[in-house]
Protein backbone atom coordinates (compact mmCIF):
# COMPACT_ATOMS: atom_id res chain seq x y z
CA UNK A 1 -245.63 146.19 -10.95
CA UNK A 2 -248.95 147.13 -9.94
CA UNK A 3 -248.49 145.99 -6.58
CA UNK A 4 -245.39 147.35 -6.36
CA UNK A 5 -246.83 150.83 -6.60
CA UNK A 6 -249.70 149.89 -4.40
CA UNK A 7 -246.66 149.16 -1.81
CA UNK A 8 -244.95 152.51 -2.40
CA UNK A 9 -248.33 154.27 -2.25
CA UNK A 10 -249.05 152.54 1.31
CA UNK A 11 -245.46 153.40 2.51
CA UNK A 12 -245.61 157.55 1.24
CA UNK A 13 -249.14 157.51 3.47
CA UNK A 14 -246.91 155.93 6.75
CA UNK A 15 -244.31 158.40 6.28
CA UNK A 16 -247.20 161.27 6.01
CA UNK A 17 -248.20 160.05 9.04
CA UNK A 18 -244.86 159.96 10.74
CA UNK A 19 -244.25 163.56 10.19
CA UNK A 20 -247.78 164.75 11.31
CA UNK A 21 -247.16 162.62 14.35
CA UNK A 22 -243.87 164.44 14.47
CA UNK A 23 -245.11 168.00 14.17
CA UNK A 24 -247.45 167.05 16.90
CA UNK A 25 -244.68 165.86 19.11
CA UNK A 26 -242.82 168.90 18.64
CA UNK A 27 -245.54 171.01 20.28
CA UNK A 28 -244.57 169.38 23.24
CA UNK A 29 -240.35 169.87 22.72
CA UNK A 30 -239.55 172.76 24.60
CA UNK A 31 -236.37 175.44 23.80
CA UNK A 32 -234.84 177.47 26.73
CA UNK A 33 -232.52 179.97 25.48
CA UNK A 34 -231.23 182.74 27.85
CA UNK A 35 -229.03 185.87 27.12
CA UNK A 36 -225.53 185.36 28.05
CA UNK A 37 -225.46 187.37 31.50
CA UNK A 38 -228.98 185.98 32.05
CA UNK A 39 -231.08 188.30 32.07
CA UNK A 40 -233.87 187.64 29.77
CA UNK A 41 -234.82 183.95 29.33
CA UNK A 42 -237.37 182.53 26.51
CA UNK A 43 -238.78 179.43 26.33
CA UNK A 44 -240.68 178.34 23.26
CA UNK A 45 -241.90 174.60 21.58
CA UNK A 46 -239.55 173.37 18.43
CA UNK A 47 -242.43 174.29 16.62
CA UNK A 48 -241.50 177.82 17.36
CA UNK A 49 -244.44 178.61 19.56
CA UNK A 50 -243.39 181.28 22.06
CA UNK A 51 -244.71 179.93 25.92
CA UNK A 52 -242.66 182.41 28.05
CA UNK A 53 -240.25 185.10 28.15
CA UNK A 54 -238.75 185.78 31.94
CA UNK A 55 -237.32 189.38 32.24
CA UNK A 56 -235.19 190.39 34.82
CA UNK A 57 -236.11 193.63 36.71
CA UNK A 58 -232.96 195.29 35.32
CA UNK A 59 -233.82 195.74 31.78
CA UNK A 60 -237.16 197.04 32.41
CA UNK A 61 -235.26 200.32 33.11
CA UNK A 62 -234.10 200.73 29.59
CA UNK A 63 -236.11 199.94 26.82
CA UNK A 64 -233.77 200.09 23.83
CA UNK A 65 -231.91 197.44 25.94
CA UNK A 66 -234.93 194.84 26.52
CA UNK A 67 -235.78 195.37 22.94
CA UNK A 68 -231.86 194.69 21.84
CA UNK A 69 -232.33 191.26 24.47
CA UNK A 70 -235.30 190.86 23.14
CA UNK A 71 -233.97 190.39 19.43
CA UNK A 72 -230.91 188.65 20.06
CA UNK A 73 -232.24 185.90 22.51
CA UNK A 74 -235.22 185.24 20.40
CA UNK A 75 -233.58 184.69 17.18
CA UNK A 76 -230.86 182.34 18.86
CA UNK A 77 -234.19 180.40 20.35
CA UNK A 78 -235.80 180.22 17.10
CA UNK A 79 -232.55 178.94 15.27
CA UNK A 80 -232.58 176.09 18.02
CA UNK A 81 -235.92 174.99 17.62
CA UNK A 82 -235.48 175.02 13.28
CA UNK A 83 -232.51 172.52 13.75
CA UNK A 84 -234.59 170.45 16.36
CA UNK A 85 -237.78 170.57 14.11
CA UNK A 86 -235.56 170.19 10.53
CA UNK A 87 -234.10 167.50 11.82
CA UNK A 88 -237.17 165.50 13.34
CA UNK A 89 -239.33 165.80 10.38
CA UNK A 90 -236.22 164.50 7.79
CA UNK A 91 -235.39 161.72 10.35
CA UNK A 92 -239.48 161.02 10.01
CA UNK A 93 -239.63 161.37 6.44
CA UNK A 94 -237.13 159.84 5.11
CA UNK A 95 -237.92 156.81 7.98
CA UNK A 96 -241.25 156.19 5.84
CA UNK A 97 -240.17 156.49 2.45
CA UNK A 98 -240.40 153.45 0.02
CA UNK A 99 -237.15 152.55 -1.52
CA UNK A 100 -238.06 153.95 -4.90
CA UNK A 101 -234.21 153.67 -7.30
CA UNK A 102 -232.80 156.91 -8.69
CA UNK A 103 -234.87 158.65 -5.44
């Protein structure tokens, strides 16, 4: 028994490690998401770092607009990269977990 828990103990520290490996990785997973006519593009990591936001010339006449683009295109973006990044740390997680019954 004892070394069964020894065993379990070693495989919860691999899957640890797994998803800090993961949430490393995902620094590096990139997210374009443009608004539909394609004028405002954002590009962030699936860790939901923001690394660039293209605007077109055309919505830096209004304002209200860009901020409107702004919103809409960003939030799609960030739903991407909370799938991506929910879904790579579960794969990693439950990859490392000891079989442990009624778990």
């Amino acid at each position: 028994m004892f070394g069964d828990m020894m065993g379990m103990m070693s495989k919860l520290k691999e899957a640890q490690a797994k998803v800090e490996e993961t949430k490393k990785r995902l620094d590096t997973v990139l997210v374009d998401e443009k608004s539909n006519d394609g004028l405002l593009k954002v590009t962030l990591t699936a860790n939901r770092t923001i690394k660039s936001i293209d605007v077109s010339d055309e919505l830096l006449q209004d304002k209200e607009q860009l901020e409107d683009y702004l919103i809409m295109t960003l939030n799609k973006a960030i739903t991407k990269a909370t799938n991506i990044s929910e879904a790579e740390l579960a794969a990693a997680a439950k990859d490392g977990m000891p079989n442990i019954p009624g778990m």
